[in-house]
Protein backbone atom coordinates (compact mmCIF):
# COMPACT_ATOMS: atom_id res chain seq x y z
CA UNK A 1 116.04 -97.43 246.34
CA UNK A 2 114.93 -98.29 249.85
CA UNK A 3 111.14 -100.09 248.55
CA UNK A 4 114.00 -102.32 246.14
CA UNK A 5 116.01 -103.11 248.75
CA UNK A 6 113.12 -103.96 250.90
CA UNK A 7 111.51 -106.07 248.28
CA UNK A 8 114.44 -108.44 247.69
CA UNK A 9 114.12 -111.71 249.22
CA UNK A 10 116.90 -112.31 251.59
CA UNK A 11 118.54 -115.11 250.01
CA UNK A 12 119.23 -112.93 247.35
CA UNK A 13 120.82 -109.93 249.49
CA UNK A 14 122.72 -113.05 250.86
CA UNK A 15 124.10 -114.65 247.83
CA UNK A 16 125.01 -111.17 246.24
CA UNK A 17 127.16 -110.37 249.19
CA UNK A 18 128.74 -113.84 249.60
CA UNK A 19 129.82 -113.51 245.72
CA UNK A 20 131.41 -110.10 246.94
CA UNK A 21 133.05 -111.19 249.65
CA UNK A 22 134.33 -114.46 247.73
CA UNK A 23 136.59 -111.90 245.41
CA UNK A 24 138.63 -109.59 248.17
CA UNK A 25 139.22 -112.91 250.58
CA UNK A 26 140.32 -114.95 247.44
CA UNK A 27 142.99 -112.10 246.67
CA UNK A 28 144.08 -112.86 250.12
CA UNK A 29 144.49 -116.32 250.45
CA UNK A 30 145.02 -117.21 246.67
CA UNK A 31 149.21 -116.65 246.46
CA UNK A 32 148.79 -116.84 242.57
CA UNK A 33 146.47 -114.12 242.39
CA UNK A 34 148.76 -112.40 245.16
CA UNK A 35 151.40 -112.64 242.91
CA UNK A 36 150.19 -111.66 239.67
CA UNK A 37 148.40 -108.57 241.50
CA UNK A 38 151.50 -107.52 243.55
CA UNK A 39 154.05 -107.55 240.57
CA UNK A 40 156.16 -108.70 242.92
CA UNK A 41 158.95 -109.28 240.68
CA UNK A 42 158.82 -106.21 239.40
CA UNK A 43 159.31 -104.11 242.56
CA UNK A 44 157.66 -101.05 241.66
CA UNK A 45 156.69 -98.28 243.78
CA UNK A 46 153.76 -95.99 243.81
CA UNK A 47 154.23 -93.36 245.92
CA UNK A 48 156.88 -94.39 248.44
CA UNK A 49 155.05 -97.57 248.72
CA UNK A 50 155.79 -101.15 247.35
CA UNK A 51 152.88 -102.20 244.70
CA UNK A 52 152.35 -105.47 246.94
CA UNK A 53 151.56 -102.90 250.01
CA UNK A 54 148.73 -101.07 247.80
CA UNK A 55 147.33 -104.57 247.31
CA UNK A 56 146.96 -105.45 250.62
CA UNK A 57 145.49 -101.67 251.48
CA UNK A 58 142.96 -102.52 248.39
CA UNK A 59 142.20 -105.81 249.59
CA UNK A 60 141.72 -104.24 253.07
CA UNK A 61 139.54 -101.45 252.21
CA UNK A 62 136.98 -103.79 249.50
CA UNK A 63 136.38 -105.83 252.92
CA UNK A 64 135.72 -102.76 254.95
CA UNK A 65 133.37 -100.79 252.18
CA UNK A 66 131.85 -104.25 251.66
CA UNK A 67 131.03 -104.97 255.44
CA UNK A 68 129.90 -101.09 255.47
CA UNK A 69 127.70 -102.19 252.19
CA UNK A 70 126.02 -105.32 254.11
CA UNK A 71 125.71 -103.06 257.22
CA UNK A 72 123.80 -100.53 255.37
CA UNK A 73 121.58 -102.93 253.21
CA UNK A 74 120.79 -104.94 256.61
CA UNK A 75 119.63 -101.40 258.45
CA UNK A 76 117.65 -100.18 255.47
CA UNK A 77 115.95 -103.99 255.38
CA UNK A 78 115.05 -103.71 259.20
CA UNK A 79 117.16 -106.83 260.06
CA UNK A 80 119.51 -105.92 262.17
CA UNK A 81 117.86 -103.99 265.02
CA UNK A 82 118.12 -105.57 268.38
CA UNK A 83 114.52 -107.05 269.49
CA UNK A 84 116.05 -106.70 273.44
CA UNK A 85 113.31 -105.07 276.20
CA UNK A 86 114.43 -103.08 278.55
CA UNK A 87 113.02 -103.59 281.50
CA UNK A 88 113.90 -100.68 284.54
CA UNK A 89 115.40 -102.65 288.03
CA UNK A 90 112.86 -102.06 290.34
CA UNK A 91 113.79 -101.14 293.98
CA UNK A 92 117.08 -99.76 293.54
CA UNK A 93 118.63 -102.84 292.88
């Protein structure tokens, strides 16, 4: 899995995630598909908690596993390591 990753060109890591991240921040700002995922009208609760709560906890979570996704695919592709020396202060200062 890692020699895949690796071998992908980085457009392609890029465009794959951008689709991704297109979906979960569409639910968010799109008040149609808020709506219609929310069934708002409908009021219904799933355990204790209003459906249009779970949708925002959904939408919050894709975001976060996605970011974690990125983060992982990123470390695994060497491309996020910092390329900072350290250099030691010399006399004391």
């Amino acid at each position: 899995m890692k020699e895949w990753l690796q071998g992908l060109s980085g457009r392609t890591v890029t465009i794959v995630f951008t689709v991704l991240f297109i979906i979960p921040f569409a639910m968010a700002l799109v008040p149609p598909l808020y709506l219609w995922g929310s069934s708002a009208k409908s009021g219904a609760v799933i355990l204790g908690q209003p459906v249009s709560m779970w949708y925002w906890n959904i939408d919050a979570l894709l975001i976060f596993f996605l970011m974690w996704a990125l983060y992982g695919v990123q470390t695994v592709r060497k491309e996020n390591e910092e390329h900072v020396e350290h250099t030691p202060k010399q006399g004391g200062q």
